[in-house]
PDB file of N, CA and C in Angstrom:
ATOM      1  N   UNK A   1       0.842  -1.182   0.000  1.00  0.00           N
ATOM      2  CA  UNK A   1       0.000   0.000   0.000  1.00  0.00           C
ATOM      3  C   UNK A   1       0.880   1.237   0.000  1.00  0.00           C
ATOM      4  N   UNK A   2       0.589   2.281  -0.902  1.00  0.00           N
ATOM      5  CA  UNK A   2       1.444   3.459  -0.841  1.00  0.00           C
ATOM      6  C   UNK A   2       1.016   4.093  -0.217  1.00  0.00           C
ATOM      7  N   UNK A   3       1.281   5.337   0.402  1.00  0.00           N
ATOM      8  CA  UNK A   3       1.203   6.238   1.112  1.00  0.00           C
ATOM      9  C   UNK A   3       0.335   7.379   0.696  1.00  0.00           C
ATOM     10  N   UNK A   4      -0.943   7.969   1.309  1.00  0.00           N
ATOM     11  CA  UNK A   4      -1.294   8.443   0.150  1.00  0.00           C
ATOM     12  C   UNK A   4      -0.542  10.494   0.831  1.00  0.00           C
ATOM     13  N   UNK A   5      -0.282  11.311   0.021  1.00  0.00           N
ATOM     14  CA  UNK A   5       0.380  12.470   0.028  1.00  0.00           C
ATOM     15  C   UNK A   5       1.675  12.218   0.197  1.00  0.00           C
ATOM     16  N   UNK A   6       2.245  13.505   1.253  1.00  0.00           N
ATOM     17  CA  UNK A   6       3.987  13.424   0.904  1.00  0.00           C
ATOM     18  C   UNK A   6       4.259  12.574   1.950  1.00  0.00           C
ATOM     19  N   UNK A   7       5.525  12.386   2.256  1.00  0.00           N
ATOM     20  CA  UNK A   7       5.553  12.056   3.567  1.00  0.00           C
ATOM     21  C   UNK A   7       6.381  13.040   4.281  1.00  0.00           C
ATOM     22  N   UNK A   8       6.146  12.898   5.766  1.00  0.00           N
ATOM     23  CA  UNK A   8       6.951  13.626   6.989  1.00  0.00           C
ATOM     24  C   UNK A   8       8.658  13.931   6.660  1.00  0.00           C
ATOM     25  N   UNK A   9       9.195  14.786   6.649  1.00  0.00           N
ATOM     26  CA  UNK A   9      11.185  14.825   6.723  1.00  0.00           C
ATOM     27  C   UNK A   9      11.526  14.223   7.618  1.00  0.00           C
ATOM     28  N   UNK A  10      12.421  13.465   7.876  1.00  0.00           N
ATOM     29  CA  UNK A  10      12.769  12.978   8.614  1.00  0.00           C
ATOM     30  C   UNK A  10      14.189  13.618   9.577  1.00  0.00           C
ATOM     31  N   UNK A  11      13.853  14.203  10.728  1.00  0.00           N
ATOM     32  CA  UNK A  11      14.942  15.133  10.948  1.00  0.00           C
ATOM     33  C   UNK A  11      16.567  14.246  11.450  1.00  0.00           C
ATOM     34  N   UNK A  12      17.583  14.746  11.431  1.00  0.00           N
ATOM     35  CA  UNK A  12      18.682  13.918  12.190  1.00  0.00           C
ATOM     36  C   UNK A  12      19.457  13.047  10.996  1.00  0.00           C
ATOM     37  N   UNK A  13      18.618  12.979   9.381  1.00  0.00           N
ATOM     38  CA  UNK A  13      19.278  12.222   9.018  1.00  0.00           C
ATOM     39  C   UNK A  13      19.999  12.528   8.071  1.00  0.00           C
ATOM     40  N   UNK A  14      21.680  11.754   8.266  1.00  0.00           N
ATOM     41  CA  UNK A  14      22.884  12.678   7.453  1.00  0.00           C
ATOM     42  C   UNK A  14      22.625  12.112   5.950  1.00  0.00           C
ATOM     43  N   UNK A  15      23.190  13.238   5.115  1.00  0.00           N
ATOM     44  CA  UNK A  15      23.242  12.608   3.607  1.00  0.00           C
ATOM     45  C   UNK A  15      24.575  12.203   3.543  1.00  0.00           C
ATOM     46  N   UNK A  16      24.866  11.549   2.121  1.00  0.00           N
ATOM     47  CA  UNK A  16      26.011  10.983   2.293  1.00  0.00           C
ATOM     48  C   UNK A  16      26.520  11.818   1.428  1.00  0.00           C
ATOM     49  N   UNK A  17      27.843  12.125   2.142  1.00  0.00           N
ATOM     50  CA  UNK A  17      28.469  13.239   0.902  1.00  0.00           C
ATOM     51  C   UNK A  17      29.086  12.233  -0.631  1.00  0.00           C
ATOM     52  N   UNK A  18      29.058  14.075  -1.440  1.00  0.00           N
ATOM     53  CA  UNK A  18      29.486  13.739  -2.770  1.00  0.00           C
ATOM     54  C   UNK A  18      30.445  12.704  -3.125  1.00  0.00           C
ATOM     55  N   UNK A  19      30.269  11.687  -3.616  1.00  0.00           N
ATOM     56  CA  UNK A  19      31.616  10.415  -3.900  1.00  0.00           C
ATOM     57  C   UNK A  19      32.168   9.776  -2.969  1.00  0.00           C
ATOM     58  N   UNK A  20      31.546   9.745  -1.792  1.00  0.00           N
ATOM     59  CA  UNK A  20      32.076   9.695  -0.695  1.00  0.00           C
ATOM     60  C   UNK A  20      31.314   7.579  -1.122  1.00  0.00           C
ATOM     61  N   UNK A  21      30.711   7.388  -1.746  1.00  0.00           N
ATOM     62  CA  UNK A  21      29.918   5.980  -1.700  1.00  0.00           C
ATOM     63  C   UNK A  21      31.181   5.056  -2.886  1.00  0.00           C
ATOM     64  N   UNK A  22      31.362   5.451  -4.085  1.00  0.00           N
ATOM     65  CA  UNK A  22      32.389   5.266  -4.652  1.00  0.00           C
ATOM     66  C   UNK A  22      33.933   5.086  -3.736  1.00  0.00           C
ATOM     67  N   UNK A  23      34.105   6.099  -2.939  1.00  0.00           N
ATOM     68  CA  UNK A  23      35.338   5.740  -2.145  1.00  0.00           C
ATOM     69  C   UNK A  23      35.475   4.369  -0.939  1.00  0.00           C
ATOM     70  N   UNK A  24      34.240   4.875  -0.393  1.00  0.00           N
ATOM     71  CA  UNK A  24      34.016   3.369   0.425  1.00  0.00           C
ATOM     72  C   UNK A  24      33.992   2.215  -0.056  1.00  0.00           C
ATOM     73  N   UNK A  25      33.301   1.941  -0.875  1.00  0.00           N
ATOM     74  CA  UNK A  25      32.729   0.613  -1.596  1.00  0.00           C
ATOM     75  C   UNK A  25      34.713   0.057  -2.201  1.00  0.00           C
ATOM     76  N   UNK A  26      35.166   1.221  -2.733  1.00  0.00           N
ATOM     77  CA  UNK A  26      36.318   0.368  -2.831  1.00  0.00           C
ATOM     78  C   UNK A  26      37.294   0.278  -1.462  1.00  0.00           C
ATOM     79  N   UNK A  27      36.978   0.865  -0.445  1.00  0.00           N
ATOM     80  CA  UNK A  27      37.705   0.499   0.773  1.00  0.00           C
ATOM     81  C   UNK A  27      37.243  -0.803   1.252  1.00  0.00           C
ATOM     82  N   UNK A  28      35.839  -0.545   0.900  1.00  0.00           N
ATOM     83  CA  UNK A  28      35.008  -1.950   1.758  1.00  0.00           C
ATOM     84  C   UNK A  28      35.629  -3.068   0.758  1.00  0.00           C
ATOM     85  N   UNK A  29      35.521  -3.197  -0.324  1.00  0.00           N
ATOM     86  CA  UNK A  29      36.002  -4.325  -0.974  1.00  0.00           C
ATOM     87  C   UNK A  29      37.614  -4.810  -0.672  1.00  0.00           C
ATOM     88  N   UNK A  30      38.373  -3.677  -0.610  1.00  0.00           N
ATOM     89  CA  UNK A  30      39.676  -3.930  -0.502  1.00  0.00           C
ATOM     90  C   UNK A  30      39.985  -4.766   1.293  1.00  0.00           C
ATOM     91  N   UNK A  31      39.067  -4.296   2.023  1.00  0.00           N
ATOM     92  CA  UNK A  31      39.495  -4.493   3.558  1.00  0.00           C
ATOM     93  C   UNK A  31      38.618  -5.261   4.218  1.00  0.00           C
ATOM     94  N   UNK A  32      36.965  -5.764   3.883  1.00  0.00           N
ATOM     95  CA  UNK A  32      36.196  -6.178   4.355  1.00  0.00           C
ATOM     96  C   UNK A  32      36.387  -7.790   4.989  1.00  0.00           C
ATOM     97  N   UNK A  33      37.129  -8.303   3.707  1.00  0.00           N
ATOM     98  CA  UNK A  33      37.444  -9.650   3.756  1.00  0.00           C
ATOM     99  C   UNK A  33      38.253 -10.012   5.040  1.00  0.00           C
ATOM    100  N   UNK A  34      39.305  -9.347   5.546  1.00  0.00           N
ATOM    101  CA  UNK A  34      40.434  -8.905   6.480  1.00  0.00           C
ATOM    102  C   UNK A  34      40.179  -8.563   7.675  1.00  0.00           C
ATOM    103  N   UNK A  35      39.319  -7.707   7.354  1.00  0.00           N
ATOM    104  CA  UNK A  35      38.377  -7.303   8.510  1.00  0.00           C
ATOM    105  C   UNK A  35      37.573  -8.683   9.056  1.00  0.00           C
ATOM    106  N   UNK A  36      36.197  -9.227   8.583  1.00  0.00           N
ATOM    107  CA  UNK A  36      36.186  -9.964   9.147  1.00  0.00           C
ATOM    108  C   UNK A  36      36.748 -11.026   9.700  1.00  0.00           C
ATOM    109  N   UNK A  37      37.871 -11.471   9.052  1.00  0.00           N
ATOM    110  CA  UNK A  37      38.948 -12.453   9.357  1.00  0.00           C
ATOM    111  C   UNK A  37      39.418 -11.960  10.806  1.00  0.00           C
ATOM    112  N   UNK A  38      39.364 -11.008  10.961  1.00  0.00           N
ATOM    113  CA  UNK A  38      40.268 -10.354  12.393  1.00  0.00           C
ATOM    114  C   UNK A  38      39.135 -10.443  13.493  1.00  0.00           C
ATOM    115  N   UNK A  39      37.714 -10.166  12.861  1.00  0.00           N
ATOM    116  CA  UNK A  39      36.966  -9.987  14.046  1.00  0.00           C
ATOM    117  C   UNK A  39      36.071 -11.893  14.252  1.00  0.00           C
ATOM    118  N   UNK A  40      36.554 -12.617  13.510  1.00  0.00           N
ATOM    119  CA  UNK A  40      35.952 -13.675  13.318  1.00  0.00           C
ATOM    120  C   UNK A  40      37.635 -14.724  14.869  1.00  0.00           C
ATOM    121  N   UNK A  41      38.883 -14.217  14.510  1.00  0.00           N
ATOM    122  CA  UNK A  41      39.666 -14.639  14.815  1.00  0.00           C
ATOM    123  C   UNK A  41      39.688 -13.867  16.572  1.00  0.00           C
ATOM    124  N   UNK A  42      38.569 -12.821  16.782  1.00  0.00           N
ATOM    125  CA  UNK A  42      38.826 -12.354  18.188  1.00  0.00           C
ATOM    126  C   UNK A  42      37.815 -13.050  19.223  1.00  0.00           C
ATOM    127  N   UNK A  43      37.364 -13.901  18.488  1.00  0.00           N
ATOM    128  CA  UNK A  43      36.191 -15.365  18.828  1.00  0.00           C
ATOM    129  C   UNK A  43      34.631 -15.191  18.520  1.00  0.00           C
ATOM    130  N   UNK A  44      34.525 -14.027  17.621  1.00  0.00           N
ATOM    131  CA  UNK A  44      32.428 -14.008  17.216  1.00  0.00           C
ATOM    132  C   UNK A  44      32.694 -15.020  15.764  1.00  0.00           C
ATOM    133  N   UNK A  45      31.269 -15.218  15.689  1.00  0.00           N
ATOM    134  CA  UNK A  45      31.247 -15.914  14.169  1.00  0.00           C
ATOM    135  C   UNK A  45      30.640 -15.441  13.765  1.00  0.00           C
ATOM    136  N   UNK A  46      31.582 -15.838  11.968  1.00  0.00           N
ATOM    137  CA  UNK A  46      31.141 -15.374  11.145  1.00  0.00           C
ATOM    138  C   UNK A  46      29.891 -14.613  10.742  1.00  0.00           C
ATOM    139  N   UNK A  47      29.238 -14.608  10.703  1.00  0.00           N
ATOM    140  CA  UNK A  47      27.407 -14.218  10.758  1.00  0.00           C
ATOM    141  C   UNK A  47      27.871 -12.754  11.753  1.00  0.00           C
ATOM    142  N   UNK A  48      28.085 -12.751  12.700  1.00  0.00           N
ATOM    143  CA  UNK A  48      28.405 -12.077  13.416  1.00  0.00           C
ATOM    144  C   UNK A  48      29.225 -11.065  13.070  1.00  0.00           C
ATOM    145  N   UNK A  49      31.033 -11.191  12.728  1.00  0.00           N
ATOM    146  CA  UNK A  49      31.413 -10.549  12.262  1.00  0.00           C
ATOM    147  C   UNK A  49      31.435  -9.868  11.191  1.00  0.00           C
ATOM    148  N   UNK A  50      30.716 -10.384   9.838  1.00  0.00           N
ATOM    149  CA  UNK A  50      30.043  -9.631   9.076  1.00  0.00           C
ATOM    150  C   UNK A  50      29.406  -8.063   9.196  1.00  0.00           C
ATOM    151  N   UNK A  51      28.245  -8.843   9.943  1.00  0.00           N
ATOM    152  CA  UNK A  51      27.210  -7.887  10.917  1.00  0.00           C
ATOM    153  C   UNK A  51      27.646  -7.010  11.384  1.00  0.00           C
ATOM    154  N   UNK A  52      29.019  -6.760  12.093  1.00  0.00           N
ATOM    155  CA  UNK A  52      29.781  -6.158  12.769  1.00  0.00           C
ATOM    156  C   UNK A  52      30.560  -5.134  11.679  1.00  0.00           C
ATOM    157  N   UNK A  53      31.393  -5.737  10.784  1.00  0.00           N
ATOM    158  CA  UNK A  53      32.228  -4.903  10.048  1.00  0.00           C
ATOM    159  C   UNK A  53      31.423  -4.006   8.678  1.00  0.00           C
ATOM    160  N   UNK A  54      29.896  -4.634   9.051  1.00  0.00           N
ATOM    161  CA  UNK A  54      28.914  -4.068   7.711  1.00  0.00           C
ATOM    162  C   UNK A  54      28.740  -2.592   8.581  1.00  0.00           C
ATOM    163  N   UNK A  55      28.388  -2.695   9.390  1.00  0.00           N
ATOM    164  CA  UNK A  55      27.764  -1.977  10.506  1.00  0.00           C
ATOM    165  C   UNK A  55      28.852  -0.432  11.032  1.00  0.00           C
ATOM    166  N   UNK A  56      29.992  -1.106  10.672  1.00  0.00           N
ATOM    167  CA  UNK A  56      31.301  -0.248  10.780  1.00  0.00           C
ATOM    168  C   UNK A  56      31.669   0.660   9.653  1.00  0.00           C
ATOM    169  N   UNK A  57      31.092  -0.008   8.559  1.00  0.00           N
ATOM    170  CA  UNK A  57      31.214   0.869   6.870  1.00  0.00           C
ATOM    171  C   UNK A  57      30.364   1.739   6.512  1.00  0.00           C
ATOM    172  N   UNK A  58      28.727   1.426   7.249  1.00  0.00           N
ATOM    173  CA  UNK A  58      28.055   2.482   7.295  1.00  0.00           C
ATOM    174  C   UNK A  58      27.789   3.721   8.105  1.00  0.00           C
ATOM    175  N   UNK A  59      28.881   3.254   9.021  1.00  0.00           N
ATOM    176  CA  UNK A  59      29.290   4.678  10.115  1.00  0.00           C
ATOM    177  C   UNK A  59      30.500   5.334   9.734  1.00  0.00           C
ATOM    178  N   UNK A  60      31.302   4.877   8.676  1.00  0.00           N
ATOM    179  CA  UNK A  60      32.075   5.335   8.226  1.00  0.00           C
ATOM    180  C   UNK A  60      32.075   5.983   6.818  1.00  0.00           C
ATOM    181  N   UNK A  61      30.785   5.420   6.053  1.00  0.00           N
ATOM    182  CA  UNK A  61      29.992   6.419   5.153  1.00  0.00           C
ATOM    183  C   UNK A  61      29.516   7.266   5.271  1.00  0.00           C
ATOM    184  N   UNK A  62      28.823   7.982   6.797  1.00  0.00           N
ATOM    185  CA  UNK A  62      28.418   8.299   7.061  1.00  0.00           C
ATOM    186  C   UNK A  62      28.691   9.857   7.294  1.00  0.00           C
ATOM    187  N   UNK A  63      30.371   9.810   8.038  1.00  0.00           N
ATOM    188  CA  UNK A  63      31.780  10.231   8.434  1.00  0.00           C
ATOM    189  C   UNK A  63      32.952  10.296   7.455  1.00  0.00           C
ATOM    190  N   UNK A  64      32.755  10.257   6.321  1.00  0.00           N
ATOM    191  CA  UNK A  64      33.597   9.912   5.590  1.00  0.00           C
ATOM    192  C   UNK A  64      34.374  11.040   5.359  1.00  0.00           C
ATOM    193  N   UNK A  65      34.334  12.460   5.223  1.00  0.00           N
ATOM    194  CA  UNK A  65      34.554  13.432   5.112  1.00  0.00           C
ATOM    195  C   UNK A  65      35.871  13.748   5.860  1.00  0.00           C
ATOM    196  N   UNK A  66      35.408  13.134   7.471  1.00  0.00           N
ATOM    197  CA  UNK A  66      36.317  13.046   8.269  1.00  0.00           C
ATOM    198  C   UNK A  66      37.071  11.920   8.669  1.00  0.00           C
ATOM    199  N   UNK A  67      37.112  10.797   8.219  1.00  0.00           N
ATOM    200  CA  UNK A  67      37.645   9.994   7.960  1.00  0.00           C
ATOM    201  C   UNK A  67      38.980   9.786   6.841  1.00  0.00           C
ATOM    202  N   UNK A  68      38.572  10.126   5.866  1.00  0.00           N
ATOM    203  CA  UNK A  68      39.308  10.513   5.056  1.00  0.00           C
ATOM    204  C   UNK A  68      40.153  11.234   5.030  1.00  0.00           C
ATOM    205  N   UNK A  69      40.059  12.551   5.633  1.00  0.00           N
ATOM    206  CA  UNK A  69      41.021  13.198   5.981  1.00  0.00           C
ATOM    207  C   UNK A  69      42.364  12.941   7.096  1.00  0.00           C
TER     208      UNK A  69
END
């Protein structure tokens, strides 16, 4: 069922800056694998560390601005 008119803004929520999704996606690809390997090897599983290092890329998309720098 759609919604019928506009909907509400939603306040608090960050956009993601310009190219900033392009830069991640190749960080995430380059480090993700590694990453979980490290957090899988500090005793969570797999499923888990996933969850964990997914969860870490979108706070760092988020931040990227300053991250990057």
């Amino acid at each position: 069922m759609e919604p019928g008119g506009s909907l509400a803004r939603v306040s608090g929520v960050r956009t993601v800056p310009e190219g900033a999704e392009d830069d991640v996606a190749a960080l995430y690809a380059r480090c993700f694998p590694r990453l979980v390997g490290l957090l899988v090897s500090i005793g969570g599983s797999p499923s888990d560390a996933e969850e964990v290092a997914q969860d870490a890329y979108v706070k760092v998309l988020m931040r990227w601005e300053t991250v990057r720098g």
